[in-house]
N, C-alpha and C. Protein backbone atom coordinates (compact mmCIF):
# COMPACT_ATOMS: atom_id res chain seq x y z
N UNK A 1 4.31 48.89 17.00
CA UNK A 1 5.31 47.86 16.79
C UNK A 1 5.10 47.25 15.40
N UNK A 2 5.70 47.28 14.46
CA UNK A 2 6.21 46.30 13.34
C UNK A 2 6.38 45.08 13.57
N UNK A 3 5.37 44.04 12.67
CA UNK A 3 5.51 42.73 12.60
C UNK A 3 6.84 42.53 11.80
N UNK A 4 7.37 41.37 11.99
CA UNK A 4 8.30 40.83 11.45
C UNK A 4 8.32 39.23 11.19
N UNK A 5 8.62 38.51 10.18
CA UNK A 5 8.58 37.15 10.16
C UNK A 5 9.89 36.85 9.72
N UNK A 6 10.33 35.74 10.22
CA UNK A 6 12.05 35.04 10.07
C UNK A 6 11.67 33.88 9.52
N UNK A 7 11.90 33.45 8.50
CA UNK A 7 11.74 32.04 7.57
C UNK A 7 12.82 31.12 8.49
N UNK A 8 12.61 30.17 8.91
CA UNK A 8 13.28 29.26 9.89
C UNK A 8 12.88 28.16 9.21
N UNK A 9 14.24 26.51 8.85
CA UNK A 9 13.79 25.81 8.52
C UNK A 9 14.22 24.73 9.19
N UNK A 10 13.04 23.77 9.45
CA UNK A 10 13.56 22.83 10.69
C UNK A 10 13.64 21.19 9.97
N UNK A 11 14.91 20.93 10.02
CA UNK A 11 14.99 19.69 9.42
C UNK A 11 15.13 18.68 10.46
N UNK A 12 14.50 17.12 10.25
CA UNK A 12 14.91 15.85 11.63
C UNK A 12 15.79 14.85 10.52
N UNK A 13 16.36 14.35 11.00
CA UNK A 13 16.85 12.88 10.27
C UNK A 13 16.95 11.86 11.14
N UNK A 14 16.14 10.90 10.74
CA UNK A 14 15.73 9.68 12.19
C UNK A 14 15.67 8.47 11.41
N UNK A 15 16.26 7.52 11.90
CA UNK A 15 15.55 5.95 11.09
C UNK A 15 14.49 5.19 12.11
N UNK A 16 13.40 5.73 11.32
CA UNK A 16 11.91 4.79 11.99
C UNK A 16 12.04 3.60 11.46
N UNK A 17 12.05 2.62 12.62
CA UNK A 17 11.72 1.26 12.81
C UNK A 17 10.23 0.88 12.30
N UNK A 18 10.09 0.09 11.13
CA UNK A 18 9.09 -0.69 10.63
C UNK A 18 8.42 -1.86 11.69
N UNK A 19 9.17 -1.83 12.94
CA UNK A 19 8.87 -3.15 14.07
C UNK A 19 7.84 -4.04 13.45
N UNK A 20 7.08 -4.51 14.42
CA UNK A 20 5.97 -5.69 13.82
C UNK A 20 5.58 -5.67 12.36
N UNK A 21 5.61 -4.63 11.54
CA UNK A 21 5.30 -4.53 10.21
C UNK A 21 6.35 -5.11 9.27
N UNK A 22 7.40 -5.27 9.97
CA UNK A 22 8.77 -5.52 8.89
C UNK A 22 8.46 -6.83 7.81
N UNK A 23 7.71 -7.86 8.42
CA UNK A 23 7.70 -9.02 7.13
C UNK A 23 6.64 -8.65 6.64
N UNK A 24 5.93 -7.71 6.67
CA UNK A 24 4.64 -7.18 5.69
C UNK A 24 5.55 -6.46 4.53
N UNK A 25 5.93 -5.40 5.21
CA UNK A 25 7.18 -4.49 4.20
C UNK A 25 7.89 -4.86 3.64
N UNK A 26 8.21 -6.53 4.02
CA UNK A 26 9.61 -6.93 3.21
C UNK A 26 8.97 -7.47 1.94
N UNK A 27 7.99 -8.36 2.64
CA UNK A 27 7.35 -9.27 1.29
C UNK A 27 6.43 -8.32 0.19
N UNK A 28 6.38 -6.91 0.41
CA UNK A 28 5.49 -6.38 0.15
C UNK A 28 6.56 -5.77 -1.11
N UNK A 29 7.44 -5.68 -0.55
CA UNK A 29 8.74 -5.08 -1.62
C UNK A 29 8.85 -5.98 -2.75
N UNK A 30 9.07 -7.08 -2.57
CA UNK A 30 8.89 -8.78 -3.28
C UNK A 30 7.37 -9.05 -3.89
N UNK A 31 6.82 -8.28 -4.26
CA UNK A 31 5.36 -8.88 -4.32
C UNK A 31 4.80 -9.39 -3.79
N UNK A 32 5.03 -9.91 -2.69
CA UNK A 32 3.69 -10.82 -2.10
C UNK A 32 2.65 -9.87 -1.25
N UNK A 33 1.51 -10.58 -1.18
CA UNK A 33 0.59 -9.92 -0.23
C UNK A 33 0.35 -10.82 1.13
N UNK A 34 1.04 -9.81 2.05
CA UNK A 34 1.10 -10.73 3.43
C UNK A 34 -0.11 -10.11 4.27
N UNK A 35 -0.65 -10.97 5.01
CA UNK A 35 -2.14 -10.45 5.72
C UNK A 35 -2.34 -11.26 6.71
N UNK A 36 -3.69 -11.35 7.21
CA UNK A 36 -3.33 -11.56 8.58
C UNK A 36 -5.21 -12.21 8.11
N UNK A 37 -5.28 -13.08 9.43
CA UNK A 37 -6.59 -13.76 9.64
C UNK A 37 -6.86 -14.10 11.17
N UNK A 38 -8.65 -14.07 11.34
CA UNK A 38 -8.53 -14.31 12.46
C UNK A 38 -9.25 -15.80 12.84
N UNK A 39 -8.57 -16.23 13.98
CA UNK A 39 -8.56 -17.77 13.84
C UNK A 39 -10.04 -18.09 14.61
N UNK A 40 -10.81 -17.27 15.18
CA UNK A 40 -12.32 -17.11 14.97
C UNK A 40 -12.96 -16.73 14.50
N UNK A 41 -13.02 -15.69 13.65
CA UNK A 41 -14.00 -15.54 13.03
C UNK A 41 -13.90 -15.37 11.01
N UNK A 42 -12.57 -15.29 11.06
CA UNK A 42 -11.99 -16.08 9.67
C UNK A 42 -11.92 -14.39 8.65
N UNK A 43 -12.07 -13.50 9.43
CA UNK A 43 -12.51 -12.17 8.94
C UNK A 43 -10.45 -11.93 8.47
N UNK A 44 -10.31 -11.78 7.07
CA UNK A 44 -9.20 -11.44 6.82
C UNK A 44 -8.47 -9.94 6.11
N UNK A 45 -7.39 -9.44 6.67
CA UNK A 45 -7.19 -7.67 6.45
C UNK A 45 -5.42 -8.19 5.50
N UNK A 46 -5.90 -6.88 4.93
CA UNK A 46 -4.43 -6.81 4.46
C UNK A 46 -4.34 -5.05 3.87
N UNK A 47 -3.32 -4.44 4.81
CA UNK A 47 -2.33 -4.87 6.03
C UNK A 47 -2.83 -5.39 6.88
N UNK A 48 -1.68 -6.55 7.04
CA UNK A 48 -2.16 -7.26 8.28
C UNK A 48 -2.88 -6.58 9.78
N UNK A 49 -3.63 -7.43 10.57
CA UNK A 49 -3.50 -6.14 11.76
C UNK A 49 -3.47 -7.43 12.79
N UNK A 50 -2.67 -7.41 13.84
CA UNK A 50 -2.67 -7.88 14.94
C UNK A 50 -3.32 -8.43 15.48
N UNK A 51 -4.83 -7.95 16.20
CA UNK A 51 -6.06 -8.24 16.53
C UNK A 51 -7.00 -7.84 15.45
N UNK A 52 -8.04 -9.34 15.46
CA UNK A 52 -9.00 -8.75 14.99
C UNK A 52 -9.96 -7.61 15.22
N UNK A 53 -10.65 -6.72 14.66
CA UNK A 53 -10.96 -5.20 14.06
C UNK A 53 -12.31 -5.70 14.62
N UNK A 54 -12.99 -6.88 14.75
CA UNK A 54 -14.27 -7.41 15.04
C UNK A 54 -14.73 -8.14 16.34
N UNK A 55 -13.58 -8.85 16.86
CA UNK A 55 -13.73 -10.00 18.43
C UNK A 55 -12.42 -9.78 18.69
N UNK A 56 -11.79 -8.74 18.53
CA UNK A 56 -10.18 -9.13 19.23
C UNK A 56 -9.35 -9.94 19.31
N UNK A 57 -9.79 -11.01 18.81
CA UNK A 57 -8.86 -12.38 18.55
C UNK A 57 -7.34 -12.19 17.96
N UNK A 58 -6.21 -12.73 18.51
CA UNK A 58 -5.39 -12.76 17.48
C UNK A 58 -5.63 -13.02 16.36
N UNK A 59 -4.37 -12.92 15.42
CA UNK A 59 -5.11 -12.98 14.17
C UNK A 59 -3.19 -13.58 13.81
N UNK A 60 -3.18 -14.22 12.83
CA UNK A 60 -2.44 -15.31 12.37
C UNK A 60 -2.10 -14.83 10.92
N UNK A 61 -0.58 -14.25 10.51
CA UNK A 61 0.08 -14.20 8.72
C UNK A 61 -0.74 -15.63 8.33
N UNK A 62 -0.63 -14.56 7.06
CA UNK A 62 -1.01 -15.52 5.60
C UNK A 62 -0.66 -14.96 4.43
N UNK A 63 -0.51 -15.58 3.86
CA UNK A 63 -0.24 -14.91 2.00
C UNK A 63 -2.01 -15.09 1.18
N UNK A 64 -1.53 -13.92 0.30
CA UNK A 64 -2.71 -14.02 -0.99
C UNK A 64 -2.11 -13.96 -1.80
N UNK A 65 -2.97 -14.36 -2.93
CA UNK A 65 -2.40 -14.51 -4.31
C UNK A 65 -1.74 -13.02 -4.86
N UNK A 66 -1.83 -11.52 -4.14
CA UNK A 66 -1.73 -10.91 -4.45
C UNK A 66 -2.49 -10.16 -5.83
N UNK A 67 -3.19 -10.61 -6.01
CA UNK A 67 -4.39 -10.81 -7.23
C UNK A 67 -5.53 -9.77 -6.66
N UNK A 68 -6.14 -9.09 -7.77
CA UNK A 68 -7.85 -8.16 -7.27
C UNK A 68 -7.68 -7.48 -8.61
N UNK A 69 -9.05 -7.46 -8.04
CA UNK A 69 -9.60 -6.12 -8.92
C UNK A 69 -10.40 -4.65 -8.40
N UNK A 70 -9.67 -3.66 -9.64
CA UNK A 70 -9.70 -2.30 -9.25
C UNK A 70 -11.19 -2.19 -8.91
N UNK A 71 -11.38 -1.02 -7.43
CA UNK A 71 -12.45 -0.99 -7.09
C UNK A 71 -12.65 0.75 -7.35
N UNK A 72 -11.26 1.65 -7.44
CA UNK A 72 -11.43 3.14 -7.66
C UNK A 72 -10.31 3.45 -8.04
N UNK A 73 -10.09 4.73 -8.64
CA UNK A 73 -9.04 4.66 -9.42
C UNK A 73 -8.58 6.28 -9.16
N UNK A 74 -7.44 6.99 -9.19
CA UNK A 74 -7.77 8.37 -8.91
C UNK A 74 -6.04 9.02 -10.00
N UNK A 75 -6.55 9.81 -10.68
CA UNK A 75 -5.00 9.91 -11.44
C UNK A 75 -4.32 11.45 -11.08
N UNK A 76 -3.28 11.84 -11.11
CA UNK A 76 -2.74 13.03 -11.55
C UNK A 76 -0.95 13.05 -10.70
N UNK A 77 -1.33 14.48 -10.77
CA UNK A 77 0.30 14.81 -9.90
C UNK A 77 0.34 14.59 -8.81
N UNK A 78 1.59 14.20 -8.25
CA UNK A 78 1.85 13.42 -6.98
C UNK A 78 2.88 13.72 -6.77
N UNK A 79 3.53 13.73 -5.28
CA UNK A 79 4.80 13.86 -4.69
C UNK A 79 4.95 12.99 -3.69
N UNK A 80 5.73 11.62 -4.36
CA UNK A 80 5.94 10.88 -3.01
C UNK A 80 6.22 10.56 -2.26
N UNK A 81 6.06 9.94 -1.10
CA UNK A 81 6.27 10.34 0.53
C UNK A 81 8.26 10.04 -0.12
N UNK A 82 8.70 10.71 0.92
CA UNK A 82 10.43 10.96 1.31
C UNK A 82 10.90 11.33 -0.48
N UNK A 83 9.90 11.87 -0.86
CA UNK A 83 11.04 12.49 -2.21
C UNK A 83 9.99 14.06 -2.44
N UNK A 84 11.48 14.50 -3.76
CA UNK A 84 11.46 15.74 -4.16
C UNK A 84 10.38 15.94 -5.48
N UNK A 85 10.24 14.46 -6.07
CA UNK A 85 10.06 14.49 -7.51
C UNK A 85 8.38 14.88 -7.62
N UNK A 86 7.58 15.69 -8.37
CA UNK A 86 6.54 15.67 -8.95
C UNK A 86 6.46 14.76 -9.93
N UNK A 87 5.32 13.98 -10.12
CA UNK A 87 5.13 13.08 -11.31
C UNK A 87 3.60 12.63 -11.30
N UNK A 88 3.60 11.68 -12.39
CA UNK A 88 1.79 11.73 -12.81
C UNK A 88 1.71 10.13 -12.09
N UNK A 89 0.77 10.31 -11.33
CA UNK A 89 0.46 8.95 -10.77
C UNK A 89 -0.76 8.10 -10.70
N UNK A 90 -1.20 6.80 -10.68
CA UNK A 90 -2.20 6.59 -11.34
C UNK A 90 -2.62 5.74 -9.23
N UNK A 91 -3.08 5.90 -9.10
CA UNK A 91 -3.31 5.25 -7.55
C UNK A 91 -5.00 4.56 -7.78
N UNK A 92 -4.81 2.94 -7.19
CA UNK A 92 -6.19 2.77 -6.89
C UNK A 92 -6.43 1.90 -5.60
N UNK A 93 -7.17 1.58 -5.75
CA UNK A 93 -8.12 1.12 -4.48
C UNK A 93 -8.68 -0.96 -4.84
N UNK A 94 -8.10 -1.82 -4.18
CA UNK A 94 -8.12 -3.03 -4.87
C UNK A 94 -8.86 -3.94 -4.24
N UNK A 95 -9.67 -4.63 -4.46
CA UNK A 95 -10.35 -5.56 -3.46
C UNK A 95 -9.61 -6.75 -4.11
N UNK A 96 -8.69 -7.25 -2.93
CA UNK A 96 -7.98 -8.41 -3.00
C UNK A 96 -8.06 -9.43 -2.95
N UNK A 97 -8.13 -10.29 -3.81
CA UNK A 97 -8.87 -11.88 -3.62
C UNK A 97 -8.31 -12.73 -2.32
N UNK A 98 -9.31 -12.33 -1.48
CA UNK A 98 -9.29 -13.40 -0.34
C UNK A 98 -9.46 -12.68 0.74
N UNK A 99 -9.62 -11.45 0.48
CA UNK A 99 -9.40 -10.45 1.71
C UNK A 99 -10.62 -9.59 2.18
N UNK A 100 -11.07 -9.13 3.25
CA UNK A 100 -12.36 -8.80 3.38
C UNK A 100 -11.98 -6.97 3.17
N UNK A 101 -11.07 -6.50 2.90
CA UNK A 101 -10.99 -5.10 2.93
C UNK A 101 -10.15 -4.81 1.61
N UNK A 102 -9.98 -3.25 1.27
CA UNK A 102 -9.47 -3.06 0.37
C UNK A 102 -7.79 -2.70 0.57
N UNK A 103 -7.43 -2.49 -1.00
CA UNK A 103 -5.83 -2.35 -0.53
C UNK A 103 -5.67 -1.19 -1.12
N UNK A 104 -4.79 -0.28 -0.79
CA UNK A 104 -4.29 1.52 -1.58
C UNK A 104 -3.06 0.70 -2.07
N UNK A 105 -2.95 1.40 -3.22
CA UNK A 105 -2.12 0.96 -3.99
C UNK A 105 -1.35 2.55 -5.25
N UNK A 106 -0.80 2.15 -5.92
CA UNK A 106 -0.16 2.62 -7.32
C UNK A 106 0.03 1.46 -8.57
N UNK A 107 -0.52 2.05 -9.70
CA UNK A 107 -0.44 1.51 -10.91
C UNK A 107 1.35 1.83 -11.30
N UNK A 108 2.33 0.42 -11.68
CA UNK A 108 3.26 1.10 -12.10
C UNK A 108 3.37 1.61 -13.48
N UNK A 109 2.22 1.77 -13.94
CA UNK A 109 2.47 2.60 -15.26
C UNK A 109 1.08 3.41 -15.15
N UNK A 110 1.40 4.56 -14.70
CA UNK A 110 0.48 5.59 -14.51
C UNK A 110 -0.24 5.91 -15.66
N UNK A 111 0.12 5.51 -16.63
CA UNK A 111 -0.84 5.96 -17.59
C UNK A 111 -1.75 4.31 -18.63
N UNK A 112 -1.46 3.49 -17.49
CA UNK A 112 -1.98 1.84 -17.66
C UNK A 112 -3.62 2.28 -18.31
N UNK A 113 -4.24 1.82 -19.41
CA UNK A 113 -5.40 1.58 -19.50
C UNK A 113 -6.30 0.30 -18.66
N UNK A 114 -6.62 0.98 -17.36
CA UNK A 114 -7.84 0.41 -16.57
C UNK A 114 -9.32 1.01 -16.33
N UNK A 115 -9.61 0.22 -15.48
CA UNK A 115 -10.85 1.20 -15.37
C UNK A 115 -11.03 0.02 -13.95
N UNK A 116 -12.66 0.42 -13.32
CA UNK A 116 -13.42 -0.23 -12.12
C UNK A 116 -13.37 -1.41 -13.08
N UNK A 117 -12.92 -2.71 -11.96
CA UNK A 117 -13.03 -3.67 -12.36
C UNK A 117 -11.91 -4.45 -13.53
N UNK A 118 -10.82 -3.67 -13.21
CA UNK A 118 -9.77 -4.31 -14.12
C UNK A 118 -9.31 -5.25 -13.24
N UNK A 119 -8.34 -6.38 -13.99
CA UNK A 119 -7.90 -6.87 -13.05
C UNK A 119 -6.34 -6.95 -12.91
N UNK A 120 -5.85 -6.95 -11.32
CA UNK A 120 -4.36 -6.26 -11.38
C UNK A 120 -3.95 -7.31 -10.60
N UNK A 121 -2.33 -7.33 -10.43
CA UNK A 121 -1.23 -7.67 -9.57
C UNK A 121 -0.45 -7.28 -8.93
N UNK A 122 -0.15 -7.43 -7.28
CA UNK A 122 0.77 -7.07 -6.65
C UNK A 122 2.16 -7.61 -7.37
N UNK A 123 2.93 -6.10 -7.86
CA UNK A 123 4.58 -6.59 -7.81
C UNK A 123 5.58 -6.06 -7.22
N UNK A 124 5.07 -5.11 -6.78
CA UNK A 124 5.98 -4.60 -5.65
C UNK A 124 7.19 -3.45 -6.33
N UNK A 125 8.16 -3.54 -5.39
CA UNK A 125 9.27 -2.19 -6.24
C UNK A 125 10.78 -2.79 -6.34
N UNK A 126 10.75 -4.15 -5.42
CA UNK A 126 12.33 -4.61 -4.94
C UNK A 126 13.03 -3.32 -4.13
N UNK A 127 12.12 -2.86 -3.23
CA UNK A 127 12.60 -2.04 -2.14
C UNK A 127 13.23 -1.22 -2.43
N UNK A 128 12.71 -0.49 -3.54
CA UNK A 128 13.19 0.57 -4.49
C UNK A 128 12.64 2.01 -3.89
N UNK A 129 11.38 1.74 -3.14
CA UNK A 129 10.82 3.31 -2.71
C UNK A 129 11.50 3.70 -1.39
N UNK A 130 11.32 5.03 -1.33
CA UNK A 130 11.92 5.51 0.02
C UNK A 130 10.96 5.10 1.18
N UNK A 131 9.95 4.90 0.90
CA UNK A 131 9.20 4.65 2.04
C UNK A 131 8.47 2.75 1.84
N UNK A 132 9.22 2.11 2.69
CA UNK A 132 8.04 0.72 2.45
C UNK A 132 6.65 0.86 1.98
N UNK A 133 5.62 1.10 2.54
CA UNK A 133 4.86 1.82 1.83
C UNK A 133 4.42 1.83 0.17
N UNK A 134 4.90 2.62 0.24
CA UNK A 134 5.77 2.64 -1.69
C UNK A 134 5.75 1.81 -2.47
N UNK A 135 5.99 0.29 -1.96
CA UNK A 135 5.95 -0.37 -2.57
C UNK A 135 5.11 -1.12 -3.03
N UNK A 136 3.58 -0.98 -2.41
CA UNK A 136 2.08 -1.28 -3.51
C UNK A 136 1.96 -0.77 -4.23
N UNK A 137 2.51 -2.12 -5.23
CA UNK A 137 2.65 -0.91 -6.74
C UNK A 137 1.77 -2.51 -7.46
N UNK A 138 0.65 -1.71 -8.07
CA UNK A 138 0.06 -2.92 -8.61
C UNK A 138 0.73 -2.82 -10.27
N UNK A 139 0.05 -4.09 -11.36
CA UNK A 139 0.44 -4.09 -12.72
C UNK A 139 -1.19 -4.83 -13.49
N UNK A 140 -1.36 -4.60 -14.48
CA UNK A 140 -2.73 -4.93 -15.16
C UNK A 140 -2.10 -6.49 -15.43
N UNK A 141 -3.00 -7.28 -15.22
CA UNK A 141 -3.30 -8.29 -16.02
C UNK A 141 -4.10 -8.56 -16.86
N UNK A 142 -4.14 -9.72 -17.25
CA UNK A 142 -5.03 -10.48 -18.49
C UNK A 142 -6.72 -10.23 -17.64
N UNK A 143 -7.72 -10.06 -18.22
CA UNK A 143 -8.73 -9.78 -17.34
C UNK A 143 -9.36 -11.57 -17.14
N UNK A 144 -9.35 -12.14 -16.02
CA UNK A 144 -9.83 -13.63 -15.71
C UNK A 144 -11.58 -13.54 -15.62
């Protein structure tokens, strides 16, 4: 018997609901950094998370200054989520002032002179990316 293979291509088109995440995503589009705290043990995440990660406690929105500094940095070609485009992307890793964890992010100028320890800003995209997501897009500041 002869193998044979048939190239078959399977496409979905669905609109996933952002549910409980939606005022993270919105403000996140807007720059702000929305997060979450827990009202015992004061341990704070961003993305927010529901229960605390430590005693289960609810855990209560908050804003940060949207403010940190780069903790890793990783550069090259990228394809981002819900698109076609290849491009050079500069992605890092942010420890956010006020926050006990780090944030994944994008530099919007991929070719930004930083390094460990620069210091950056959440500005978001104005809900410009296909994916919420997308829109941690940090920018260099003045180093404080």
């Amino acid at each position: 018997m002869t193998e044979r293979s048939i190239p078959i291509t399977l496409s979905l088109q669905y609109d996933h609901s952002t549910g409980d995440f939606a005022d993270y995503f919105d403000s996140l589009a807007l720059g702000r950094a929305r997060a979450s705290q827990c009202s015992k043990c004061g341990d704070v995440r961003i993305p927010p998370r529901f229960t605390c990660p430590y005693d289960g406690t609810a855990t209560e929105a908050m804003d940060l200054t949207g403010a940190g500094r780069v903790v890793a940095i990783t550069r090259g070609d990228a394809v981002l989520p819900l698109t076609d485009a290849t491009s050079v992307c500069c992605f890092v890793l942010v420890a956010m002032e006020g926050a006990n964890n780090f944030m994944f992010g994008r530099m919007v100028d991929a070719n930004a002179d930083i390094s460990v320890e620069t210091y950056v800003q959440l500005v978001g995209d104005g809900a410009e990316s296909p994916h919420p997501a997308g829109a941690a897009i940090f920018k260099r500041v003045k180093d404080q």
